[in-house]
PDB file of N, CA and C in Angstrom:
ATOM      1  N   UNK A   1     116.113  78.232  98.533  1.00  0.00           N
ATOM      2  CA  UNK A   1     116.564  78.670  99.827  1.00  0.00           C
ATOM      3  C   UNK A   1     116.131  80.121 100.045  1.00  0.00           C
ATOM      4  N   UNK A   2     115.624  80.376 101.433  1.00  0.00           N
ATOM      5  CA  UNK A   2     115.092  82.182 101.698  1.00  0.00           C
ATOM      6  C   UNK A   2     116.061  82.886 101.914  1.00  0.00           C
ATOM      7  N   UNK A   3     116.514  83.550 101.539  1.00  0.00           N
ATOM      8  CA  UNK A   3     117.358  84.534 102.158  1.00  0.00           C
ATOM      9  C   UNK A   3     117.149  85.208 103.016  1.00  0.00           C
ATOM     10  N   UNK A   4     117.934  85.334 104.187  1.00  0.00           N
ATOM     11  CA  UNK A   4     117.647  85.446 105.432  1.00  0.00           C
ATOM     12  C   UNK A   4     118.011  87.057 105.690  1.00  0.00           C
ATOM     13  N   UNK A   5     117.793  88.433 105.863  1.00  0.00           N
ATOM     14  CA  UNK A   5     117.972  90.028 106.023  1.00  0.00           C
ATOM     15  C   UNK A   5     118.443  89.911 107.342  1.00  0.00           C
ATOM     16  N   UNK A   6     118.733  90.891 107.939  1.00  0.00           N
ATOM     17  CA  UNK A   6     119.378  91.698 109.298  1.00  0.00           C
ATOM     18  C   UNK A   6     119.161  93.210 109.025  1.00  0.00           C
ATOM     19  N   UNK A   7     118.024  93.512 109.567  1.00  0.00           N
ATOM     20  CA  UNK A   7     118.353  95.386 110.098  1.00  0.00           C
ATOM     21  C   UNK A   7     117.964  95.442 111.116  1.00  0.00           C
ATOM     22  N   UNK A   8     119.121  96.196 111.798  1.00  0.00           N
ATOM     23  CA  UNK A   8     119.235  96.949 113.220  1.00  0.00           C
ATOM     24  C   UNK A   8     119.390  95.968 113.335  1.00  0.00           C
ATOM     25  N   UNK A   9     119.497  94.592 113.732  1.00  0.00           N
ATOM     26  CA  UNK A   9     119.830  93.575 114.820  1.00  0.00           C
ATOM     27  C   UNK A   9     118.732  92.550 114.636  1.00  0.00           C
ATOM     28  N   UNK A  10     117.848  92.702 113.763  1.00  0.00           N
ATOM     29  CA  UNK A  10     116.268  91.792 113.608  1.00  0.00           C
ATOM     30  C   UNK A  10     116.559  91.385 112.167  1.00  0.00           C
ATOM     31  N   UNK A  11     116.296  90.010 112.170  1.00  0.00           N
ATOM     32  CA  UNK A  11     116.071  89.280 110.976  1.00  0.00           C
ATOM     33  C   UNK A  11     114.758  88.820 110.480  1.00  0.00           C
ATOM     34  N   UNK A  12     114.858  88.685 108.486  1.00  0.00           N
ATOM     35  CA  UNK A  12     113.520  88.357 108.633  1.00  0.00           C
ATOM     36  C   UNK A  12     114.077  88.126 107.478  1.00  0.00           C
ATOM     37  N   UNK A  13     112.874  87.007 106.779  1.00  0.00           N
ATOM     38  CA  UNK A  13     112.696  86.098 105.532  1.00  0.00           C
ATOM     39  C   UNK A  13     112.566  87.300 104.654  1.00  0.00           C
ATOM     40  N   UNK A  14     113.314  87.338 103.300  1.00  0.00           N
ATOM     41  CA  UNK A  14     112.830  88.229 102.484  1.00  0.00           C
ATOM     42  C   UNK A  14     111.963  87.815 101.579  1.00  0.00           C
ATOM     43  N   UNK A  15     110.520  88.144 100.789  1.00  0.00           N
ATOM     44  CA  UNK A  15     109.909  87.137 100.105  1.00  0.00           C
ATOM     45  C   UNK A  15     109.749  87.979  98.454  1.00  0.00           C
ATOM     46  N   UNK A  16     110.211  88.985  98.412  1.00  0.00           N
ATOM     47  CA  UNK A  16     110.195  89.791  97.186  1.00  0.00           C
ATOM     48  C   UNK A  16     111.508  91.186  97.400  1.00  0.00           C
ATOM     49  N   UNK A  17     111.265  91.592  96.465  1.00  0.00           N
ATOM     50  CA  UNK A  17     112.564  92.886  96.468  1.00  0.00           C
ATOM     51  C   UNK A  17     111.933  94.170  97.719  1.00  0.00           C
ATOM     52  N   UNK A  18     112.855  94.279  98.911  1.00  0.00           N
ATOM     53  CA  UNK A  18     112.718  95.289  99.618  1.00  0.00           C
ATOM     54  C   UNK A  18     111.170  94.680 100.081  1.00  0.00           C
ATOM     55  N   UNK A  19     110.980  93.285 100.363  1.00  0.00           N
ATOM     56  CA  UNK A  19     109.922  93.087 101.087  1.00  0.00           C
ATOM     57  C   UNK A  19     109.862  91.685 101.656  1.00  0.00           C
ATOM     58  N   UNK A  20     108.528  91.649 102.837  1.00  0.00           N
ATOM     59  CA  UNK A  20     108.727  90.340 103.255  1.00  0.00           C
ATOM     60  C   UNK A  20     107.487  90.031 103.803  1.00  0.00           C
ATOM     61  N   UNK A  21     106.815  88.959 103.724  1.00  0.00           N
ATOM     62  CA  UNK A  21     105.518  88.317 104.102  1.00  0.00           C
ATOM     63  C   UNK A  21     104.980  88.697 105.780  1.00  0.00           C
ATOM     64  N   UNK A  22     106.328  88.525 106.325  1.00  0.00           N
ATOM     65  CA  UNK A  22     106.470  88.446 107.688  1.00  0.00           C
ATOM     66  C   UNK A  22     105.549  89.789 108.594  1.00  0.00           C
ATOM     67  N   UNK A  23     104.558  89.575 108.986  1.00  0.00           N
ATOM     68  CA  UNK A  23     103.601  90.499 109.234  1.00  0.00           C
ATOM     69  C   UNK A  23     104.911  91.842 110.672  1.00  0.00           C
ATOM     70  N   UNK A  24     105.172  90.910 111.672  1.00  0.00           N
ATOM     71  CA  UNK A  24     105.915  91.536 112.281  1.00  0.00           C
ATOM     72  C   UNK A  24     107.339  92.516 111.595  1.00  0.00           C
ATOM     73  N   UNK A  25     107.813  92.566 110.685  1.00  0.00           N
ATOM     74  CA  UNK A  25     108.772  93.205 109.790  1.00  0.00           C
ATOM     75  C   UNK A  25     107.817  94.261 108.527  1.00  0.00           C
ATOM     76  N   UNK A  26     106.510  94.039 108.339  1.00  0.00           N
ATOM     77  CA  UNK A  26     106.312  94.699 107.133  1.00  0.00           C
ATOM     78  C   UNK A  26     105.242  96.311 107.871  1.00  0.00           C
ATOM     79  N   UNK A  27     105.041  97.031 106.681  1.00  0.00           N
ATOM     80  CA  UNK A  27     104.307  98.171 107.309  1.00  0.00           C
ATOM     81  C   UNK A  27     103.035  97.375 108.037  1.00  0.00           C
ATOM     82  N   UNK A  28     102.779  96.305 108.219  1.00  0.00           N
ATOM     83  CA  UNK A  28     101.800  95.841 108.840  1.00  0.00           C
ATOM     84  C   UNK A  28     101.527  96.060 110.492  1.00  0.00           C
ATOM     85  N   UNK A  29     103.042  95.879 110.867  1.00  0.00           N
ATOM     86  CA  UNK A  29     103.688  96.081 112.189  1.00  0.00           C
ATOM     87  C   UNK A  29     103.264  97.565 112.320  1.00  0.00           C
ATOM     88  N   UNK A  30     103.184  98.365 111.769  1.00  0.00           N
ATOM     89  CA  UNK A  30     102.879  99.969 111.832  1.00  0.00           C
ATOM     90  C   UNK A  30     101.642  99.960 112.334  1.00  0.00           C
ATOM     91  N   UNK A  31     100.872  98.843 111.375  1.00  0.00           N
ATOM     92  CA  UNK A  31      99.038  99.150 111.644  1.00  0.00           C
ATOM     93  C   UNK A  31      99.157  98.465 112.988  1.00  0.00           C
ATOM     94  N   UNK A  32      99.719  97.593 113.435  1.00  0.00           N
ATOM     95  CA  UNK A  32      99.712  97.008 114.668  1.00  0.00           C
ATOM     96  C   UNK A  32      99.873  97.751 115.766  1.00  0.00           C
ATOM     97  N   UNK A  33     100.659  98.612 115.799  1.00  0.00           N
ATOM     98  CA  UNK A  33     100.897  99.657 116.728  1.00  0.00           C
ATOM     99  C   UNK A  33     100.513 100.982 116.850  1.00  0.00           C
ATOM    100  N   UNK A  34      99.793 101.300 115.485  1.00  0.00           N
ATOM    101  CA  UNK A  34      98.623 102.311 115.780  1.00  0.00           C
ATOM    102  C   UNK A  34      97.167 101.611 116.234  1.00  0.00           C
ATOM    103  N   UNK A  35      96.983 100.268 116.134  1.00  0.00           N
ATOM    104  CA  UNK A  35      95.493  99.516 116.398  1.00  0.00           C
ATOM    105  C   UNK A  35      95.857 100.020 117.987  1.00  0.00           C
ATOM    106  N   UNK A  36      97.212  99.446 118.463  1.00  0.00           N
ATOM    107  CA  UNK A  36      97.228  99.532 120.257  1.00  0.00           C
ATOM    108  C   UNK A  36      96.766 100.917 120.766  1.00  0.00           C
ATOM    109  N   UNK A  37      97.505 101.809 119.732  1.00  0.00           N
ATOM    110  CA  UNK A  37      97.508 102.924 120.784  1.00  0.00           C
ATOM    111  C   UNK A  37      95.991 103.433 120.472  1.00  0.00           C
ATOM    112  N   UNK A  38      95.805 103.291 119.690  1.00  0.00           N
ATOM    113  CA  UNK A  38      94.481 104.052 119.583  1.00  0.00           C
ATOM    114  C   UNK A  38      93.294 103.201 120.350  1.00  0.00           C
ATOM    115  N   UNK A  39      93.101 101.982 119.837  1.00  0.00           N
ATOM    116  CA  UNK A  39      92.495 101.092 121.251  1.00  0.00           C
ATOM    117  C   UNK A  39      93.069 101.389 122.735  1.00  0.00           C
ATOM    118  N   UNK A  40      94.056 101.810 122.980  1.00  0.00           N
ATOM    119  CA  UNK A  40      94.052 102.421 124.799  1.00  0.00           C
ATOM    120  C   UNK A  40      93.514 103.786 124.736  1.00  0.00           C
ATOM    121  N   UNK A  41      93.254 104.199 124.052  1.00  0.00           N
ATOM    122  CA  UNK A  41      92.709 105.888 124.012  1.00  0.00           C
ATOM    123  C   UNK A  41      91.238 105.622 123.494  1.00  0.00           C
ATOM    124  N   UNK A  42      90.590 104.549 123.634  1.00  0.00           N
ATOM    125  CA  UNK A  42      89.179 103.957 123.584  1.00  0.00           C
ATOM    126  C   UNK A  42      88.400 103.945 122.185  1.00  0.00           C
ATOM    127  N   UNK A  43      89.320 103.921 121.342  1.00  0.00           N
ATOM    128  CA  UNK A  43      88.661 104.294 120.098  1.00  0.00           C
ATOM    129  C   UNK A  43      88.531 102.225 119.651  1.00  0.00           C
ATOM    130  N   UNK A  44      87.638 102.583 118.482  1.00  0.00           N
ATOM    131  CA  UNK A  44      86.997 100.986 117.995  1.00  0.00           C
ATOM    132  C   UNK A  44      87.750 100.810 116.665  1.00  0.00           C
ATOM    133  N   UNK A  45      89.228  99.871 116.526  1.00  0.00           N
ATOM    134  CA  UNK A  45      89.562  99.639 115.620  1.00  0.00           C
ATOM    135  C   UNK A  45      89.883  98.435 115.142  1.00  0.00           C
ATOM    136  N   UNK A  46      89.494  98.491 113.339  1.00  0.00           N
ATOM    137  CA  UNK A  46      89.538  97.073 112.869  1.00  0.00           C
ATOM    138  C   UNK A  46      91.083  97.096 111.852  1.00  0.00           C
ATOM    139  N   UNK A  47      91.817  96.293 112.361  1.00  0.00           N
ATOM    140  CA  UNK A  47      93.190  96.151 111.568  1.00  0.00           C
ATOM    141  C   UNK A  47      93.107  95.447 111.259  1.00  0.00           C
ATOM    142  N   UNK A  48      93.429  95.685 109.476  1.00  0.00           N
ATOM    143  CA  UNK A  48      93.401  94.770 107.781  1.00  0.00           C
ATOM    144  C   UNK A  48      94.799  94.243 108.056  1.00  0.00           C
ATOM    145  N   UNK A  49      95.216  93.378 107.798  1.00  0.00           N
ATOM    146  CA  UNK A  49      96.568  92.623 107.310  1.00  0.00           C
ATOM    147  C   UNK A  49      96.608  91.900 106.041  1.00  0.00           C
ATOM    148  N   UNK A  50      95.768  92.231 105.341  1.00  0.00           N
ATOM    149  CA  UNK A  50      95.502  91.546 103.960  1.00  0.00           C
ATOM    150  C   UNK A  50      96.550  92.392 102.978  1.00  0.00           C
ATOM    151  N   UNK A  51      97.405  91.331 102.600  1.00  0.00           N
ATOM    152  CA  UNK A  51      98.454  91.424 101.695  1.00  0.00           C
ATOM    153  C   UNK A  51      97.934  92.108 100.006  1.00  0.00           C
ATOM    154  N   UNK A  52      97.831  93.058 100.256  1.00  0.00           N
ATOM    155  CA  UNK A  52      97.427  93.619  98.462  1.00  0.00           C
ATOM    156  C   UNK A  52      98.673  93.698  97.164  1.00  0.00           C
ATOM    157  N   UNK A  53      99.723  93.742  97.828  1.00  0.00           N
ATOM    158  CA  UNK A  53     100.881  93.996  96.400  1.00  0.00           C
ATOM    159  C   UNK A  53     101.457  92.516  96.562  1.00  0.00           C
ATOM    160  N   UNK A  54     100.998  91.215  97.138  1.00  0.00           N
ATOM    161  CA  UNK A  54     101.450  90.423  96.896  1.00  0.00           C
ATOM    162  C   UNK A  54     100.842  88.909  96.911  1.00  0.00           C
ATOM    163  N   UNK A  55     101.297  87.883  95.498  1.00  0.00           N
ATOM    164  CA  UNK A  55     102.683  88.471  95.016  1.00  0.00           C
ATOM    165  C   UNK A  55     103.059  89.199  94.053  1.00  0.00           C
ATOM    166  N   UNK A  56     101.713  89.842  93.638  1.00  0.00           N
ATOM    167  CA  UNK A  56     101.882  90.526  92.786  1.00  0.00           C
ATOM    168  C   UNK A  56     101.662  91.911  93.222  1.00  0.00           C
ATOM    169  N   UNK A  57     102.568  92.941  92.241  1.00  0.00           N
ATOM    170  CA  UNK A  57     102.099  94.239  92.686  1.00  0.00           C
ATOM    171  C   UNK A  57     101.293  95.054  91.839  1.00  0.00           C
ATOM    172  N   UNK A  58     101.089  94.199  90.877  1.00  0.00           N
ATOM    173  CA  UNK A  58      99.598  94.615  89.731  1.00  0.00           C
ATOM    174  C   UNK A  58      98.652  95.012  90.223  1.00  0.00           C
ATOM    175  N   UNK A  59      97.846  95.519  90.337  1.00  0.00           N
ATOM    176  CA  UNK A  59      96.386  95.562  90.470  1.00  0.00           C
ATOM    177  C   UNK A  59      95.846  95.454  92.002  1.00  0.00           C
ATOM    178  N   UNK A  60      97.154  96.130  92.800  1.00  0.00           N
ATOM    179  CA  UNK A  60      96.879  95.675  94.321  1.00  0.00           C
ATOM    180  C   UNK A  60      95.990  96.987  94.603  1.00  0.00           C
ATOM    181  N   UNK A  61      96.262  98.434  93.794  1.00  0.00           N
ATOM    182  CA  UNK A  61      95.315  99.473  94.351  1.00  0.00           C
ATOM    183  C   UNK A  61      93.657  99.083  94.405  1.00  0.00           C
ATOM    184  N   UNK A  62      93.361  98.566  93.268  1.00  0.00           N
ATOM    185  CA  UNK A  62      91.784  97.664  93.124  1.00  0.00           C
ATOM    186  C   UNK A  62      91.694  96.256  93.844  1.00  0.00           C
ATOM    187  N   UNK A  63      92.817  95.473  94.614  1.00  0.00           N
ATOM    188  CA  UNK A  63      92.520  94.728  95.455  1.00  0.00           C
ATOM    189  C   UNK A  63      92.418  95.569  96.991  1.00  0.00           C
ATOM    190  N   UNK A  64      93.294  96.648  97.110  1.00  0.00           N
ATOM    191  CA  UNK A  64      92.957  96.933  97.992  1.00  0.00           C
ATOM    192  C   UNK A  64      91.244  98.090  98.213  1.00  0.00           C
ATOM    193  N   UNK A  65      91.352  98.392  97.491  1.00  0.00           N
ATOM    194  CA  UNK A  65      89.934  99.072  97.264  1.00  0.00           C
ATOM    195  C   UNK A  65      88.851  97.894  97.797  1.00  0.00           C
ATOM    196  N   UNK A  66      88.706  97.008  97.208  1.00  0.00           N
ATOM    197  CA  UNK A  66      87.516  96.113  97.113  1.00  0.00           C
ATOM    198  C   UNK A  66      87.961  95.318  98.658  1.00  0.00           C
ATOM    199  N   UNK A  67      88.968  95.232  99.318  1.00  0.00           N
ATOM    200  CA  UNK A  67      88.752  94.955 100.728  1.00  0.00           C
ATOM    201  C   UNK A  67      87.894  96.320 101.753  1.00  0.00           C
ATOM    202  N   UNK A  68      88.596  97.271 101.476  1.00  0.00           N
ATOM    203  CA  UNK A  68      88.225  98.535 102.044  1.00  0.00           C
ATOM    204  C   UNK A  68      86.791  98.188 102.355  1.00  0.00           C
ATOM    205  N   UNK A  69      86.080  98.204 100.999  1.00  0.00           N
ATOM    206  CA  UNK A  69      84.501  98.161 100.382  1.00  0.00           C
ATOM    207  C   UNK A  69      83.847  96.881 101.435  1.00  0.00           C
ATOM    208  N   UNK A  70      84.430  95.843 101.064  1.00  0.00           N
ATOM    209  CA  UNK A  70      83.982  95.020 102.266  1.00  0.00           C
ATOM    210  C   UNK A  70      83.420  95.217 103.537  1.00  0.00           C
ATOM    211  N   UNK A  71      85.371  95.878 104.182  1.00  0.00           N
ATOM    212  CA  UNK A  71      85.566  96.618 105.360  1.00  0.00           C
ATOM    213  C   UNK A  71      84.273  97.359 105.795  1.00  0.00           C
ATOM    214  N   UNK A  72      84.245  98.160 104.915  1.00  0.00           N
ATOM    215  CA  UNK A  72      82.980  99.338 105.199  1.00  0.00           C
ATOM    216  C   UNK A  72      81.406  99.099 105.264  1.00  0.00           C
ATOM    217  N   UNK A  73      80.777  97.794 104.769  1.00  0.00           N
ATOM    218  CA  UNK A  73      79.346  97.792 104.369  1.00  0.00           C
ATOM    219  C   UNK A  73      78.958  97.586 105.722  1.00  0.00           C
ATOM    220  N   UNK A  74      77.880  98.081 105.791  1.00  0.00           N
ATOM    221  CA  UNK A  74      77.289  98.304 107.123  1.00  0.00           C
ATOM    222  C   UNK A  74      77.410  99.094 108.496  1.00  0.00           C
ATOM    223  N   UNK A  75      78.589  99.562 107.847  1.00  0.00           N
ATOM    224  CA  UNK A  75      79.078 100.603 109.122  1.00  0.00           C
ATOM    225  C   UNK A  75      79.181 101.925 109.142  1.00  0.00           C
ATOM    226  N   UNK A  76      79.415 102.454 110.378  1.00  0.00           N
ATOM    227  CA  UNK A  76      79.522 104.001 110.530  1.00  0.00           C
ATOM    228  C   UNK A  76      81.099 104.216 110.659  1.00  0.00           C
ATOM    229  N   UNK A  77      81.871 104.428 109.591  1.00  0.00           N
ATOM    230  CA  UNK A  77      83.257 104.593 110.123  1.00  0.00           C
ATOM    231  C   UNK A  77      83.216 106.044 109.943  1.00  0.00           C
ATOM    232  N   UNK A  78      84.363 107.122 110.877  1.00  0.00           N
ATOM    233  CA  UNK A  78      84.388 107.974 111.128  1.00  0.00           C
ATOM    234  C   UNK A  78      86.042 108.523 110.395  1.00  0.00           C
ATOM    235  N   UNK A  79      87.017 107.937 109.943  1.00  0.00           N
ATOM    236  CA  UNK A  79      88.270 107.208 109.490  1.00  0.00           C
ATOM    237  C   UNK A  79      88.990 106.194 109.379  1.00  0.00           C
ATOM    238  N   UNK A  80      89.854 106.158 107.953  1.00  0.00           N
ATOM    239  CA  UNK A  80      90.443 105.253 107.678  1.00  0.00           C
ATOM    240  C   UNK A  80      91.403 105.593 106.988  1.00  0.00           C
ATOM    241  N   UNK A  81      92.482 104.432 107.848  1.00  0.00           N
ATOM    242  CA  UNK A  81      93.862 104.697 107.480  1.00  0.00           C
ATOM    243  C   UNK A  81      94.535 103.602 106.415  1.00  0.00           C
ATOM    244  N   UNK A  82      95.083 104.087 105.309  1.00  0.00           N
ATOM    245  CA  UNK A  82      95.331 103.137 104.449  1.00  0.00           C
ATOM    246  C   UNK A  82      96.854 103.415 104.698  1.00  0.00           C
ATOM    247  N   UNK A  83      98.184 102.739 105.062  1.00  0.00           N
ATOM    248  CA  UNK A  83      99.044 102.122 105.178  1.00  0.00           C
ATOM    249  C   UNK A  83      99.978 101.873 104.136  1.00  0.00           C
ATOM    250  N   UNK A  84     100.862 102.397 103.768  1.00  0.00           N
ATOM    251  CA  UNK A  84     101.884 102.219 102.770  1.00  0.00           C
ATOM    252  C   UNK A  84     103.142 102.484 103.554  1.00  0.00           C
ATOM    253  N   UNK A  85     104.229 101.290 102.834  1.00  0.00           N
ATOM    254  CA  UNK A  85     105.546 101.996 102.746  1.00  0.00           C
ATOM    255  C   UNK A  85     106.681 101.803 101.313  1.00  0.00           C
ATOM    256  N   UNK A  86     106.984 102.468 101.235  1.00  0.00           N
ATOM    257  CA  UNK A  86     107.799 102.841  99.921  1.00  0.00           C
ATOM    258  C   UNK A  86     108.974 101.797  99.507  1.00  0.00           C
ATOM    259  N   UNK A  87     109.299 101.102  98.567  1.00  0.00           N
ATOM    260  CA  UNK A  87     109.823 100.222  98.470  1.00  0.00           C
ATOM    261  C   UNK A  87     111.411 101.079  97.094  1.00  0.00           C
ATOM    262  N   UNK A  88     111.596 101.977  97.470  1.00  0.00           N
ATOM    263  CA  UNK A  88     113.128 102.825  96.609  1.00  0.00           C
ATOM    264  C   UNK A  88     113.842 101.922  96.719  1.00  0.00           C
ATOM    265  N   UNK A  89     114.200 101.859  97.752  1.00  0.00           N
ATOM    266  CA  UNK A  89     115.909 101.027  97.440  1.00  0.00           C
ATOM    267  C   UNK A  89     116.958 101.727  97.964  1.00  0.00           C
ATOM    268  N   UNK A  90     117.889 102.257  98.175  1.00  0.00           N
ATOM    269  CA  UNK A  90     118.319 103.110  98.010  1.00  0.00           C
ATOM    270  C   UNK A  90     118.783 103.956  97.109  1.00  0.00           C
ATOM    271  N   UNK A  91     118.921 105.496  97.187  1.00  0.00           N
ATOM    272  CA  UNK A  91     118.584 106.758  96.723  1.00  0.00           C
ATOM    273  C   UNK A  91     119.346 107.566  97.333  1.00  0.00           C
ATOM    274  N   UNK A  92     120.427 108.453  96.628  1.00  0.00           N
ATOM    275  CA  UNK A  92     121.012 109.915  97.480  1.00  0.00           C
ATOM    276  C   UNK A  92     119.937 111.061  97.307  1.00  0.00           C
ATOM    277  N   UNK A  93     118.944 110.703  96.212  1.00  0.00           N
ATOM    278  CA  UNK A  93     117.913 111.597  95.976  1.00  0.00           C
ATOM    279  C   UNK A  93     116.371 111.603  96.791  1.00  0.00           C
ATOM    280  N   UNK A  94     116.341 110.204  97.339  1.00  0.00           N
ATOM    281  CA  UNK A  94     115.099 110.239  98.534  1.00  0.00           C
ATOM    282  C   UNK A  94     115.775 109.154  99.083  1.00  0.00           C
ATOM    283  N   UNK A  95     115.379 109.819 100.439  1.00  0.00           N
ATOM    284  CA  UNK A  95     115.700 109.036 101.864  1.00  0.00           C
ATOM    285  C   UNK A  95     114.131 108.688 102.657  1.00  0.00           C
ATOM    286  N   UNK A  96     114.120 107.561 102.430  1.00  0.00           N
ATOM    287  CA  UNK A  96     112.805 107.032 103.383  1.00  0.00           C
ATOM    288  C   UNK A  96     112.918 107.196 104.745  1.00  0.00           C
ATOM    289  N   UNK A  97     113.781 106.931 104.987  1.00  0.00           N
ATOM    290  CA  UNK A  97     114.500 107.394 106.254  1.00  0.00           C
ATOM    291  C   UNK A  97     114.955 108.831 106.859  1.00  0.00           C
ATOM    292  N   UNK A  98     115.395 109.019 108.295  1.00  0.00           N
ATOM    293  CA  UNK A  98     116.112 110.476 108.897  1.00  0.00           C
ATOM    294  C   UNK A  98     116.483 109.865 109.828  1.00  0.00           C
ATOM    295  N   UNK A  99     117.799 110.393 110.787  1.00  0.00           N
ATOM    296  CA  UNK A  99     118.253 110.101 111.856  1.00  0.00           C
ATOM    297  C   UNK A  99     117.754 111.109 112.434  1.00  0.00           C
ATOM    298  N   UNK A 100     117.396 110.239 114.024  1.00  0.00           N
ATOM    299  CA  UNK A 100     116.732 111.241 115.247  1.00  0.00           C
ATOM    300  C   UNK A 100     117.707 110.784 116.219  1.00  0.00           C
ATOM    301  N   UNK A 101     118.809 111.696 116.763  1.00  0.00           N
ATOM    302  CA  UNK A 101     119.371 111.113 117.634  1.00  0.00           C
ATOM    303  C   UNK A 101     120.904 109.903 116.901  1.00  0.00           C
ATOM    304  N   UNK A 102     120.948 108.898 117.386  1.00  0.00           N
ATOM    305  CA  UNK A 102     121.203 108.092 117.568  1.00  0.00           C
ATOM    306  C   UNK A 102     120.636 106.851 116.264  1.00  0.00           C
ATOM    307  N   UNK A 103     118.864 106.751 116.267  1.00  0.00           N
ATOM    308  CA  UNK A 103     118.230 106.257 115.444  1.00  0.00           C
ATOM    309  C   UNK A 103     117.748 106.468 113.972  1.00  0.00           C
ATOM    310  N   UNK A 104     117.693 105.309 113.372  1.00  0.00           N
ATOM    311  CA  UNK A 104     116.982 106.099 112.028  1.00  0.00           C
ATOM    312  C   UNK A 104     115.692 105.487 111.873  1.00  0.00           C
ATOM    313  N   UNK A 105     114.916 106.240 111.210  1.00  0.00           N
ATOM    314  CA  UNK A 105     113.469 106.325 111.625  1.00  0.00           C
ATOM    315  C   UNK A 105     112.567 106.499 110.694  1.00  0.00           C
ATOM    316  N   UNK A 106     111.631 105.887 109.729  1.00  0.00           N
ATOM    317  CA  UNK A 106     111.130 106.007 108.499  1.00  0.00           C
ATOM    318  C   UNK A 106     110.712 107.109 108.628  1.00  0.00           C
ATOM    319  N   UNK A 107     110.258 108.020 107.454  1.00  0.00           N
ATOM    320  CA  UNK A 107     109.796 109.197 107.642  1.00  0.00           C
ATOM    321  C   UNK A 107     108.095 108.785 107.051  1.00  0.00           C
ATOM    322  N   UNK A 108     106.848 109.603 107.453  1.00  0.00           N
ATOM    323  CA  UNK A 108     106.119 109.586 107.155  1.00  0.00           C
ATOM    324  C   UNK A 108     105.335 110.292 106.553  1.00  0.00           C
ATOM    325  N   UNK A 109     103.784 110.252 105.745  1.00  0.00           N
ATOM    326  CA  UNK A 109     103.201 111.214 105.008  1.00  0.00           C
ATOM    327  C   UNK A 109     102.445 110.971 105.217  1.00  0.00           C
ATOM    328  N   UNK A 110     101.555 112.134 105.600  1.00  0.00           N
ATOM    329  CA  UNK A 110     100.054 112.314 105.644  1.00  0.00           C
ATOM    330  C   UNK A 110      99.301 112.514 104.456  1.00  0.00           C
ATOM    331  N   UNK A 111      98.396 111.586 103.797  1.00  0.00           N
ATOM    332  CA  UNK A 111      97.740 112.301 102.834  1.00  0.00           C
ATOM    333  C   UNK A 111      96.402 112.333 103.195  1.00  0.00           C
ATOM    334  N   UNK A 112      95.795 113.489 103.346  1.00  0.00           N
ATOM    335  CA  UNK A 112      94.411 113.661 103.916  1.00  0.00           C
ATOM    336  C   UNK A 112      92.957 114.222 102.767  1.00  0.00           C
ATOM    337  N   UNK A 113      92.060 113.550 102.481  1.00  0.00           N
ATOM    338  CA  UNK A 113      91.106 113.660 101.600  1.00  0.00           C
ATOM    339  C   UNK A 113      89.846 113.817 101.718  1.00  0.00           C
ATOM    340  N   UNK A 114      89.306 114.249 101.029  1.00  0.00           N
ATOM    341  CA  UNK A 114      87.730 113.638 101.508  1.00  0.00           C
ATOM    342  C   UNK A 114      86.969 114.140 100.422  1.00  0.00           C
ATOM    343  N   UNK A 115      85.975 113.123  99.714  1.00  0.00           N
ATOM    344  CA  UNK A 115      85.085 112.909  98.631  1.00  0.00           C
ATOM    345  C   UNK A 115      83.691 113.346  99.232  1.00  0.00           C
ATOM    346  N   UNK A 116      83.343 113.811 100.379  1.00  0.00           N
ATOM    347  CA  UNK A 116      81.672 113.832 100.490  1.00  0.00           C
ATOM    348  C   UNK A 116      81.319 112.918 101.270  1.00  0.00           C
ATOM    349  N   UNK A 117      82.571 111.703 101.907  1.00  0.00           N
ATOM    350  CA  UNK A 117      82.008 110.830 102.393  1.00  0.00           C
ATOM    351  C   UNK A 117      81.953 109.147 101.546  1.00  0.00           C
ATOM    352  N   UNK A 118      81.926 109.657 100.850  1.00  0.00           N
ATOM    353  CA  UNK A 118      81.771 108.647  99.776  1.00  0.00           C
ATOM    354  C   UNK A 118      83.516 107.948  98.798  1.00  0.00           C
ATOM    355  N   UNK A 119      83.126 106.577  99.196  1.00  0.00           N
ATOM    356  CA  UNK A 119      84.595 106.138  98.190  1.00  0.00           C
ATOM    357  C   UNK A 119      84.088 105.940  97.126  1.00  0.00           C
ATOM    358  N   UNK A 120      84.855 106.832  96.027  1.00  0.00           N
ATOM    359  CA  UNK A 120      84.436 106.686  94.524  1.00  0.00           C
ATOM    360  C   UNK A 120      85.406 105.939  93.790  1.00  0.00           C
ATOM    361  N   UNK A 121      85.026 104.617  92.989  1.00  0.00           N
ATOM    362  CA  UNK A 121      85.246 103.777  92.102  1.00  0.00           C
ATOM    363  C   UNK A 121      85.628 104.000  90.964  1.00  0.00           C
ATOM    364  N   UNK A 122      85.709 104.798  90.452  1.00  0.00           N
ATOM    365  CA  UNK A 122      85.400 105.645  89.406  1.00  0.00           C
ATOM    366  C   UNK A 122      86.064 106.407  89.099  1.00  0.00           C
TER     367      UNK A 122
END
């Protein structure tokens, strides 16, 4: 039997600890709504939904690498956003979360890099 979640008022299948297949409930929904906005502001974007930590969460950094690699052959990409969200649990010592208002609201991180251009394997 699935066990069925509730946050804020939205339910969803849970399919692992602090996670769920369900594209609309997972950080996937994030890439979904940066594909929109940035497609109305005319930019050319390709949104991955390919599940890398599951069901396993072994070896998803080198599954996700080798989609990336895919992603990329033949093209001129200018950026790319790789997509995480943090699976704690709860914590009095980190809050994934902040209230704004009324709401609570994942908090986010920028991590910004750059190799030369080049994704190194290695």
């Amino acid at each position: 039997m699935k066990a069925i979640h509730q946050v804020h008022g939205y339910e969803y299948d849970a399919t692992g600890n602090f996670r769920t297949t369900d594209l609309n409930y997972s950080v996937a929904r994030v890439g979904t709504e940066l594909t929109n906005y940035l497609q109305e502001k005319g930019f050319n974007v390709i949104h991955n939904t390919t599940y890398h930590d599951y069901p396993a969460y072994s070896g998803s950094y080198a599954r996700s690498l080798n989609t990336l690699e895919e992603l990329l052959k033949g093209k001129t990409t200018q950026l790319v956003f790789d997509l995480h969200r943090d699976a704690v649990g709860s914590s009095s010592e980190y809050a994934p979360t902040i209230k704004i208002n009324d709401n609570y609201v994942a908090q986010i991180m920028f991590v910004i890099g750059t190799d030369g251009g080049r994704i190194r394997t290695s």
